[in-house]
PDB file of N, CA and C in Angstrom:
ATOM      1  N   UNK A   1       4.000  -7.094   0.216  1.00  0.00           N
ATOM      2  CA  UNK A   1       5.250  -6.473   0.587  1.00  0.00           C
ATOM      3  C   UNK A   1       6.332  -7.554   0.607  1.00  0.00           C
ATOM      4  N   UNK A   2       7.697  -7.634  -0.262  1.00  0.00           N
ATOM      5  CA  UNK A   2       8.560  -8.463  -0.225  1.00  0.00           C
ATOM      6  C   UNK A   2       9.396  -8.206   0.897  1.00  0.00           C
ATOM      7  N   UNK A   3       9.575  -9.225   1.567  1.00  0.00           N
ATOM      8  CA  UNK A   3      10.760  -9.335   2.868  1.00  0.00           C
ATOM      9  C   UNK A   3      12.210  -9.596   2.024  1.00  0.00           C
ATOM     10  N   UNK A   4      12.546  -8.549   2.556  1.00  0.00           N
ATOM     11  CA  UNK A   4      14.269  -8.418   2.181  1.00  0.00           C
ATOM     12  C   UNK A   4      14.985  -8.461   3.230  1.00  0.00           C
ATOM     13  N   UNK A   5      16.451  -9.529   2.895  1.00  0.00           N
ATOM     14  CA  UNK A   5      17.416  -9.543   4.588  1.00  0.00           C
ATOM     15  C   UNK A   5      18.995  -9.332   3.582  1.00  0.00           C
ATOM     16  N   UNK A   6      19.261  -8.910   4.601  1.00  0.00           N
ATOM     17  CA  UNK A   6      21.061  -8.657   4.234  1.00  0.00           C
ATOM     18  C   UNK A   6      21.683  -9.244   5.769  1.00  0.00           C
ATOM     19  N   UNK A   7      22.265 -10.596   5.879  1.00  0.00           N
ATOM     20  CA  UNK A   7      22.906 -10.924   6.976  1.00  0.00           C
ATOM     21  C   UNK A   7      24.614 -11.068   6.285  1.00  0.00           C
ATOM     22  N   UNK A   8      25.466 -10.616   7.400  1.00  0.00           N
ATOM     23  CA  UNK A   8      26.781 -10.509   7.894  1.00  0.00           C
ATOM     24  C   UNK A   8      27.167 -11.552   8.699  1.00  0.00           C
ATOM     25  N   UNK A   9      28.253 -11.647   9.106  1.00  0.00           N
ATOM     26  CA  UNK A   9      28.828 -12.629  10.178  1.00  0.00           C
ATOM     27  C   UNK A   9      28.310 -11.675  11.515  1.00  0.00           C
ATOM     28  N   UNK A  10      28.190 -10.000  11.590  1.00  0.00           N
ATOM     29  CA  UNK A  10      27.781  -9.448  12.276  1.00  0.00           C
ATOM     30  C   UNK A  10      26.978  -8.613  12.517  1.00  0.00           C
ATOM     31  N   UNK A  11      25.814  -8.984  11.344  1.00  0.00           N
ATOM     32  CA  UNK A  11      24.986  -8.074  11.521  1.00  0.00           C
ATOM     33  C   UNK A  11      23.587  -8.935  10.557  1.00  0.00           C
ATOM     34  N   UNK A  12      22.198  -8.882  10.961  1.00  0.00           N
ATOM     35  CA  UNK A  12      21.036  -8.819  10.021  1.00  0.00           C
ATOM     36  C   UNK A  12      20.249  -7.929   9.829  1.00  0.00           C
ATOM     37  N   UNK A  13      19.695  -7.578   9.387  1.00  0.00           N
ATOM     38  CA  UNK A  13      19.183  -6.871   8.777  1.00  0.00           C
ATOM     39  C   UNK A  13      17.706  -6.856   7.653  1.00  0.00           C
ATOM     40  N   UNK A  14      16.538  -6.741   8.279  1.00  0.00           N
ATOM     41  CA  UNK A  14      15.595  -7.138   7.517  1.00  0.00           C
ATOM     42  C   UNK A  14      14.799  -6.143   7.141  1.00  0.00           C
ATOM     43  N   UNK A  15      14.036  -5.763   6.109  1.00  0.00           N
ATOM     44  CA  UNK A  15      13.420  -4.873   5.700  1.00  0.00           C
ATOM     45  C   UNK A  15      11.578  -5.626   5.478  1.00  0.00           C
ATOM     46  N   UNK A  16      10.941  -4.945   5.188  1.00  0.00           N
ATOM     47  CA  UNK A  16       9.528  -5.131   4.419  1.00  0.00           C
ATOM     48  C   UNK A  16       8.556  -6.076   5.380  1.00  0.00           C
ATOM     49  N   UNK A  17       8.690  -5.724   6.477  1.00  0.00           N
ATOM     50  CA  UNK A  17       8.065  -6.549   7.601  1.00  0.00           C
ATOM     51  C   UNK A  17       6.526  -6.004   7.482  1.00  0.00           C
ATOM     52  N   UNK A  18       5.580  -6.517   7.463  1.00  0.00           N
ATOM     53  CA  UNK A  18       4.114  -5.662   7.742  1.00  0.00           C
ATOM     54  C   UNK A  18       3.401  -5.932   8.528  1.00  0.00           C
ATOM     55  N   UNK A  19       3.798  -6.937   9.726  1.00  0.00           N
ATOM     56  CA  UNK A  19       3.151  -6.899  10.763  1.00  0.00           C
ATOM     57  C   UNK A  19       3.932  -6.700  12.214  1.00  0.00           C
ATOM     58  N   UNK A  20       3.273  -6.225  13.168  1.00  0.00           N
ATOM     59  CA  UNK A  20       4.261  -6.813  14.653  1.00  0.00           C
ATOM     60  C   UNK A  20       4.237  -7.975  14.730  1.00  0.00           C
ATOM     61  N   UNK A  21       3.025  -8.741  14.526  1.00  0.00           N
ATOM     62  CA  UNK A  21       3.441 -10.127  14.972  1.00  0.00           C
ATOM     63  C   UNK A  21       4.080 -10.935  13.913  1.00  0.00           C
ATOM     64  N   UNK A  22       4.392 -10.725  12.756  1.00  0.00           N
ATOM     65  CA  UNK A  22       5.590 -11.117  11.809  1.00  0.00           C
ATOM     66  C   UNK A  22       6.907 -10.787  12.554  1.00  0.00           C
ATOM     67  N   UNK A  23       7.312  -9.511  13.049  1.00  0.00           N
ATOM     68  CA  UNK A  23       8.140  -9.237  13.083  1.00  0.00           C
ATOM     69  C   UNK A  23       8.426  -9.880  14.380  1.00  0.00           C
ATOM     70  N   UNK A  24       7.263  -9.749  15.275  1.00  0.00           N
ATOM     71  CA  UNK A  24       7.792 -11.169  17.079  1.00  0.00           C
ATOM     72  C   UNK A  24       8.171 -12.191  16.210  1.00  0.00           C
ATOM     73  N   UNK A  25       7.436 -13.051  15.129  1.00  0.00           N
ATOM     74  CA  UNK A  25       7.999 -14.277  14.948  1.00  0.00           C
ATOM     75  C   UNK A  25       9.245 -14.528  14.469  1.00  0.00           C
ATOM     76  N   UNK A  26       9.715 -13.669  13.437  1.00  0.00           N
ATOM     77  CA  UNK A  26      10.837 -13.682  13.253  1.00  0.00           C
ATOM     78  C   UNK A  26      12.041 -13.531  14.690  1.00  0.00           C
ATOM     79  N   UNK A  27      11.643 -12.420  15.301  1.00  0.00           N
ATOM     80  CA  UNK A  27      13.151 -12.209  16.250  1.00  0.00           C
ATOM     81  C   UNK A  27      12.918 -13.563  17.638  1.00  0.00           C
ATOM     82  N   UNK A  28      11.675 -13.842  17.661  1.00  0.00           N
ATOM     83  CA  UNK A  28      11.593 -15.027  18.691  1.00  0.00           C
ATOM     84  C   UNK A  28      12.225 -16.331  17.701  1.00  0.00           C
ATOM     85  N   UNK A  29      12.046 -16.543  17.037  1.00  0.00           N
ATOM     86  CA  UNK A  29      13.264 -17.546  16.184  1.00  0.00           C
ATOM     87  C   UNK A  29      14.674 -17.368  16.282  1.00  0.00           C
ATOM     88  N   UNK A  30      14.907 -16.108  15.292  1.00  0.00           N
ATOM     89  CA  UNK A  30      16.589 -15.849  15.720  1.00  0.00           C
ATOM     90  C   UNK A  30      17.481 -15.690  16.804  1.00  0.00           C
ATOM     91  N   UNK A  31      16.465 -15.275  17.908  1.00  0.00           N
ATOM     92  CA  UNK A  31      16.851 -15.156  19.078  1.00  0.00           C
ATOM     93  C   UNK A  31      17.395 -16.479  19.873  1.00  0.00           C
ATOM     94  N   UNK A  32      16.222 -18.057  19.466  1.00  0.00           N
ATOM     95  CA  UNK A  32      16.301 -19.264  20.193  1.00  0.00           C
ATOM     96  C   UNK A  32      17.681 -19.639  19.262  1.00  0.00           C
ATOM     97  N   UNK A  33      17.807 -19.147  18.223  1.00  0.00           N
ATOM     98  CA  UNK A  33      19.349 -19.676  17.181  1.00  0.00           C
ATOM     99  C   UNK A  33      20.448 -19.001  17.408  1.00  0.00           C
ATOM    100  N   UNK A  34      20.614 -17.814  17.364  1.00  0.00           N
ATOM    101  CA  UNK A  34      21.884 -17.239  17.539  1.00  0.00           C
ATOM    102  C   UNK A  34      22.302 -17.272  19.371  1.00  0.00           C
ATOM    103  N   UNK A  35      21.213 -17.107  20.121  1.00  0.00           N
ATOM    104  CA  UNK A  35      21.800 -17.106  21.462  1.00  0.00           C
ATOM    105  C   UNK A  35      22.444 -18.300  22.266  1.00  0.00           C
ATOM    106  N   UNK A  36      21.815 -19.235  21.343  1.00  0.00           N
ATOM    107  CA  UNK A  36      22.325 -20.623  22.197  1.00  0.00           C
ATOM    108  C   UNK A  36      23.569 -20.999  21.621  1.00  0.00           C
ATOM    109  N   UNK A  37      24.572 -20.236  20.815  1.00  0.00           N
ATOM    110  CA  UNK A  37      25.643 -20.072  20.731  1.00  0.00           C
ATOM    111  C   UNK A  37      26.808 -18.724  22.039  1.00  0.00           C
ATOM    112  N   UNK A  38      26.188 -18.922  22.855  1.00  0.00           N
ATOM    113  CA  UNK A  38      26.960 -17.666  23.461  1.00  0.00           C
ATOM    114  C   UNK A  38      27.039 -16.364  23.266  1.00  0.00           C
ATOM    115  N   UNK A  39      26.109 -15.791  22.619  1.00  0.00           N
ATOM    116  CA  UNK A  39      25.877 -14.427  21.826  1.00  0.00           C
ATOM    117  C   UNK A  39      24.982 -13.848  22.211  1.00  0.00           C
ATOM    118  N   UNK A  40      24.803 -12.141  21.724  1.00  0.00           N
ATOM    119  CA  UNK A  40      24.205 -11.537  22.640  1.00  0.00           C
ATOM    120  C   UNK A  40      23.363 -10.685  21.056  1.00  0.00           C
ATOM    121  N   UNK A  41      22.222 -10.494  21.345  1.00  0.00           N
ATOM    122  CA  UNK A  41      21.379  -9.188  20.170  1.00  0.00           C
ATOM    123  C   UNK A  41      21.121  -8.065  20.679  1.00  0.00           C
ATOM    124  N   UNK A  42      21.344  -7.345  20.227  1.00  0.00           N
ATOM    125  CA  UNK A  42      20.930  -5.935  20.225  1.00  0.00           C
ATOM    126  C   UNK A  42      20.103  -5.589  18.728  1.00  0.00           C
ATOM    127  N   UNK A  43      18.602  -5.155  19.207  1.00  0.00           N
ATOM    128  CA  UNK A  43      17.690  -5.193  18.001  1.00  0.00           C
ATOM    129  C   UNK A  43      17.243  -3.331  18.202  1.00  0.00           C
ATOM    130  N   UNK A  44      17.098  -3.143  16.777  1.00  0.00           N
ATOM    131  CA  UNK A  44      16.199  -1.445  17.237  1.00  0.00           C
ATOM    132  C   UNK A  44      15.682  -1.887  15.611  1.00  0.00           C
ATOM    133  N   UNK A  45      14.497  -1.172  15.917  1.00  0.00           N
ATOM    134  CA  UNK A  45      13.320  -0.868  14.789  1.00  0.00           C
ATOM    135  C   UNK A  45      13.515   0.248  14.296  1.00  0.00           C
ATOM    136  N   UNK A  46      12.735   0.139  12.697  1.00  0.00           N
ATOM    137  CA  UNK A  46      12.545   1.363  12.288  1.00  0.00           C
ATOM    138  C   UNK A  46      11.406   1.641  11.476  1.00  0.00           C
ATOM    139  N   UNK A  47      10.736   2.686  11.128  1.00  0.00           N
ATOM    140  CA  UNK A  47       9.418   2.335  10.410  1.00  0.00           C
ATOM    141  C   UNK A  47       8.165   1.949  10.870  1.00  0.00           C
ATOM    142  N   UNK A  48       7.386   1.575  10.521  1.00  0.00           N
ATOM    143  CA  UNK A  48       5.931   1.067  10.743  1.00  0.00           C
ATOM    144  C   UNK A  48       5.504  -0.025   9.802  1.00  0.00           C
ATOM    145  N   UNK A  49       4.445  -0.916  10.544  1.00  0.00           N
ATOM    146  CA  UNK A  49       3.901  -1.735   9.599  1.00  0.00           C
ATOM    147  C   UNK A  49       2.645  -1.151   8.690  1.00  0.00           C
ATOM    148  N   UNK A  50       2.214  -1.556   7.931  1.00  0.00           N
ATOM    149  CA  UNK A  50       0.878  -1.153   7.406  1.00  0.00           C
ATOM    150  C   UNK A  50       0.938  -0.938   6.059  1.00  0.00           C
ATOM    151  N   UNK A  51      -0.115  -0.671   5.352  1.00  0.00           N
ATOM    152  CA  UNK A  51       0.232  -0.679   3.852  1.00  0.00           C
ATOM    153  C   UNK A  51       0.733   0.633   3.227  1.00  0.00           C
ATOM    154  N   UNK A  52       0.710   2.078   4.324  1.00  0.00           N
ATOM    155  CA  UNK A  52       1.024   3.108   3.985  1.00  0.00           C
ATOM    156  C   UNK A  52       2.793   3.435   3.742  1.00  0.00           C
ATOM    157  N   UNK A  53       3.673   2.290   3.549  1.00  0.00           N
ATOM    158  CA  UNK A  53       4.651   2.969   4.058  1.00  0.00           C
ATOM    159  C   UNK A  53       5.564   1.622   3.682  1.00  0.00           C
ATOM    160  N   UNK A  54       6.724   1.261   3.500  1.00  0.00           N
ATOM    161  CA  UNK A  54       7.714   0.101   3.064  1.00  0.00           C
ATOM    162  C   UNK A  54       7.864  -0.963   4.356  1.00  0.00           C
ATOM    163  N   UNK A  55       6.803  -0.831   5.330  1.00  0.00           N
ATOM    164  CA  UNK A  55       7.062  -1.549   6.739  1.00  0.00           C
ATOM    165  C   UNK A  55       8.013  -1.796   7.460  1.00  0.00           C
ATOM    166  N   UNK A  56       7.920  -2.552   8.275  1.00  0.00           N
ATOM    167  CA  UNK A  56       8.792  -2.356   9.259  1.00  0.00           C
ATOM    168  C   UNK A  56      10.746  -2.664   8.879  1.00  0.00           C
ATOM    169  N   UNK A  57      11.636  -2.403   9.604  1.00  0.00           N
ATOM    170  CA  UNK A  57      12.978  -2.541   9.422  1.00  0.00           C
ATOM    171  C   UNK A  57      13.638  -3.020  10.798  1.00  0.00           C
ATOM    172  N   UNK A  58      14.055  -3.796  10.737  1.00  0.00           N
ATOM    173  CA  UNK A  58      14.710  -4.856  11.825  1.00  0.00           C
ATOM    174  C   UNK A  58      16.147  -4.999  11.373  1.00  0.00           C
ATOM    175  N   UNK A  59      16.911  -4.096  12.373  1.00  0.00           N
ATOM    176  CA  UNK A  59      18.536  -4.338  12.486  1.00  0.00           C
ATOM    177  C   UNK A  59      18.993  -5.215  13.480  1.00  0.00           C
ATOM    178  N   UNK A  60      19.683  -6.119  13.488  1.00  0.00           N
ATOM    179  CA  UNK A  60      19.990  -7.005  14.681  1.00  0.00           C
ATOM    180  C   UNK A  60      21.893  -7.229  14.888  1.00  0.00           C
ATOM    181  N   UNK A  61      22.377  -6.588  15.671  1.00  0.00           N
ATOM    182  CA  UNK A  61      23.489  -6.364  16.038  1.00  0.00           C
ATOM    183  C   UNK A  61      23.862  -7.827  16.951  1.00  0.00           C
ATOM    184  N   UNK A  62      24.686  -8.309  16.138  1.00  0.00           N
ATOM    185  CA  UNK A  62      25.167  -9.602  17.099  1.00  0.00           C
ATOM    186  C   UNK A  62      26.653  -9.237  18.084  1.00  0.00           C
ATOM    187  N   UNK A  63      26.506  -9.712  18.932  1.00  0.00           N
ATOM    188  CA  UNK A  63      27.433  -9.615  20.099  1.00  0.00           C
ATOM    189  C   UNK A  63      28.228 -10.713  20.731  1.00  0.00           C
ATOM    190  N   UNK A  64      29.427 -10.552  20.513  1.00  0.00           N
ATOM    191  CA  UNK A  64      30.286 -11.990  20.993  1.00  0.00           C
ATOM    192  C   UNK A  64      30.724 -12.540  19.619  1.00  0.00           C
ATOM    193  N   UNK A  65      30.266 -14.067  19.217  1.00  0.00           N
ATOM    194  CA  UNK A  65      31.583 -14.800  17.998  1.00  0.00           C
ATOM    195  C   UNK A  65      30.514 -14.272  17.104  1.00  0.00           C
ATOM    196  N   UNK A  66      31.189 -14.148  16.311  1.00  0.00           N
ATOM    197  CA  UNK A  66      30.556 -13.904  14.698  1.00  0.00           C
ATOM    198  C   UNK A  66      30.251 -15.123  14.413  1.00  0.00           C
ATOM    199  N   UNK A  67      28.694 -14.820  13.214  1.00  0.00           N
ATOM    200  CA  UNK A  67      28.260 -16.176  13.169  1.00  0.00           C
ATOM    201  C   UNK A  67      29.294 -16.692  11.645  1.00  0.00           C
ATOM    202  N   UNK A  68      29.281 -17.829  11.780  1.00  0.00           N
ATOM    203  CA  UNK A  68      30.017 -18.595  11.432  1.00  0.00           C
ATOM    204  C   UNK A  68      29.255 -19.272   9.276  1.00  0.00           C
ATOM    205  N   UNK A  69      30.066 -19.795   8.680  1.00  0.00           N
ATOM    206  CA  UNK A  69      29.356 -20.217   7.547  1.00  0.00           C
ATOM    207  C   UNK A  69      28.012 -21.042   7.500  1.00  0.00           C
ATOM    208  N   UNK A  70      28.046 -22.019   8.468  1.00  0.00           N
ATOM    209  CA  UNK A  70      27.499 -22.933   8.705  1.00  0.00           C
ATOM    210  C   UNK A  70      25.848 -21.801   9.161  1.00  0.00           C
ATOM    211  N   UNK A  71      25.981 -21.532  10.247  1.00  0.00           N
ATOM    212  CA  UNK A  71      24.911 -20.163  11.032  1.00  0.00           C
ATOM    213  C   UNK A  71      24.498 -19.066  10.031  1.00  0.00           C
ATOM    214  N   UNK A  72      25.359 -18.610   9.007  1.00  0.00           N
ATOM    215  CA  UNK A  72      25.014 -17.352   7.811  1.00  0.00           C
ATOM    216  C   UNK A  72      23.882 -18.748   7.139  1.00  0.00           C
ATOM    217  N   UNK A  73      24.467 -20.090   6.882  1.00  0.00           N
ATOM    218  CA  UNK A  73      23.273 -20.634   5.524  1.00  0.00           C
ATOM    219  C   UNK A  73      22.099 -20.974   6.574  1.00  0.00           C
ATOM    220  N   UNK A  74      22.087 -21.145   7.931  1.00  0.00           N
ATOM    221  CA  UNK A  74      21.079 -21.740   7.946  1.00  0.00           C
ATOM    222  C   UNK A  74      19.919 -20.605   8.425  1.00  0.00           C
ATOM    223  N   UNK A  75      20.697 -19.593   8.806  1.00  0.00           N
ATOM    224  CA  UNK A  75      19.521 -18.336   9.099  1.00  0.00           C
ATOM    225  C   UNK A  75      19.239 -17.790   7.278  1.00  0.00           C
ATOM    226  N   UNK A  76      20.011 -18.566   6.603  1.00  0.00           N
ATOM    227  CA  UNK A  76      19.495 -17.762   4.731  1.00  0.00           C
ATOM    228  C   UNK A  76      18.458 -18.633   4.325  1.00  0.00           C
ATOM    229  N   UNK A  77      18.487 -19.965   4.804  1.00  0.00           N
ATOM    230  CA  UNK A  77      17.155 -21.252   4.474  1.00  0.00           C
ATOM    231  C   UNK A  77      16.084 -21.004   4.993  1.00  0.00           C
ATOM    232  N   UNK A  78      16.195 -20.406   6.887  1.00  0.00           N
ATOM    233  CA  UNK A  78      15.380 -20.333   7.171  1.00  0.00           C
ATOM    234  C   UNK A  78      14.503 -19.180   6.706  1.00  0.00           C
ATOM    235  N   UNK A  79      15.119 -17.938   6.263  1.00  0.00           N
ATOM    236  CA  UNK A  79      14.591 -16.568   5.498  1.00  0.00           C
ATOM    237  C   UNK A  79      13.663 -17.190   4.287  1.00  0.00           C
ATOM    238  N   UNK A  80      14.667 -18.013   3.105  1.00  0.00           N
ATOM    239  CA  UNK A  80      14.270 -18.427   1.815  1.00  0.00           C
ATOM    240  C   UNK A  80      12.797 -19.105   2.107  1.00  0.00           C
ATOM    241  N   UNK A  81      12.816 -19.917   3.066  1.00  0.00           N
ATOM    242  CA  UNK A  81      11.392 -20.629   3.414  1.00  0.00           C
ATOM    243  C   UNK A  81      10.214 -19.907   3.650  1.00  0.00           C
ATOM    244  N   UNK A  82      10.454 -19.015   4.215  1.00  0.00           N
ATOM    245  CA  UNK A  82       9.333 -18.007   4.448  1.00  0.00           C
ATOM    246  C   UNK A  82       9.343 -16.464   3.371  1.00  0.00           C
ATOM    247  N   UNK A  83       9.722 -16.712   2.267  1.00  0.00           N
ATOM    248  CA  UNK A  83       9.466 -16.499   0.571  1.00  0.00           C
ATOM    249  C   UNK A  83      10.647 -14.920   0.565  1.00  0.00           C
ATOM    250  N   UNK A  84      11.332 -14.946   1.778  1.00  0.00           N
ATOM    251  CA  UNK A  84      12.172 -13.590   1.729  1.00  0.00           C
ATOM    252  C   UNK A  84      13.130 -13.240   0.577  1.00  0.00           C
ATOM    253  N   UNK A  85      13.919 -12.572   0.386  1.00  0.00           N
ATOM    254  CA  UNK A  85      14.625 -11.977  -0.748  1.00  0.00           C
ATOM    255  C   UNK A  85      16.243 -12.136   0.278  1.00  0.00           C
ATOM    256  N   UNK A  86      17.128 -13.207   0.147  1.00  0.00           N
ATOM    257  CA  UNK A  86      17.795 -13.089   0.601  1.00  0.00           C
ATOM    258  C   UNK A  86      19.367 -13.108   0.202  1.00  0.00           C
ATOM    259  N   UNK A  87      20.431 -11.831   0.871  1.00  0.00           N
ATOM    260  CA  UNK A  87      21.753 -11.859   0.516  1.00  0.00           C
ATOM    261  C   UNK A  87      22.839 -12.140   1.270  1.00  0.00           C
ATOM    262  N   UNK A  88      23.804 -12.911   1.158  1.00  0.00           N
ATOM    263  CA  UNK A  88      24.393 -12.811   2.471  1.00  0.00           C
ATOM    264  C   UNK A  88      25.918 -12.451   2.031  1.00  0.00           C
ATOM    265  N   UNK A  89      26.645 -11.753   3.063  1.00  0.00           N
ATOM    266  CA  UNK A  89      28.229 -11.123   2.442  1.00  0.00           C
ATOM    267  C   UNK A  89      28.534 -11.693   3.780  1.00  0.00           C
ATOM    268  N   UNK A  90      29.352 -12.900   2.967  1.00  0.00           N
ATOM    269  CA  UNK A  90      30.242 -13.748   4.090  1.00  0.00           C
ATOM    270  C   UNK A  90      31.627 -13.201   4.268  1.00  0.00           C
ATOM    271  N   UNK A  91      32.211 -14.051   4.606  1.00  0.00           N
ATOM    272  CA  UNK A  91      33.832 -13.155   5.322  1.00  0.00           C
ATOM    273  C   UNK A  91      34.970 -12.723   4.316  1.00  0.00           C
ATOM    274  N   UNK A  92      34.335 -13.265   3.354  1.00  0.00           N
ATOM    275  CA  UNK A  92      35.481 -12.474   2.018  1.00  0.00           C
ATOM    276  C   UNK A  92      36.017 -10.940   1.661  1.00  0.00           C
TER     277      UNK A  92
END
């Protein structure tokens, strides 16, 4: 299953998750990165993991400063590293 992300200055967005504990590792990461900027997440799921189905979907609503250029590349490196499909629509 390919992991796909679409991050915003205010929003991520991940698709093709197939496990829960993929999906803890991921938001226990983003969580120790985006919060220690003063910011707040709001996460809701959608979907299921497993092979029956496109797995899980992880929306993550950021709260407070929008992340910044610097914060969009380094949450896109950290995606690219772990073999994701990643896009990002910066502030243009």
């Amino acid at each position: 299953m390919e992991l796909r992300v679409l991050i915003t200055p205010e929003e991520i967005s991940i698709t093709g998750i197939d496990t829960h504990i993929k999906s803890y590792t991921i938001l226990y990461n983003l969580r120790d990165y985006i919060e220690t900027k003063n910011r707040r997440l709001l996460v809701s799921f959608e979907g299921g993991p497993g092979p029956a189905g496109e797995g899980m979907c992880i929306k993550i609503s950021i709260k407070g400063e929008p992340l910044s250029r610097t914060d969009l590349n380094a949450i896109k490196k950290f995606f690219e590293l772990q073999g994701a499909n990643v896009t990002v629509k910066d502030f243009d």
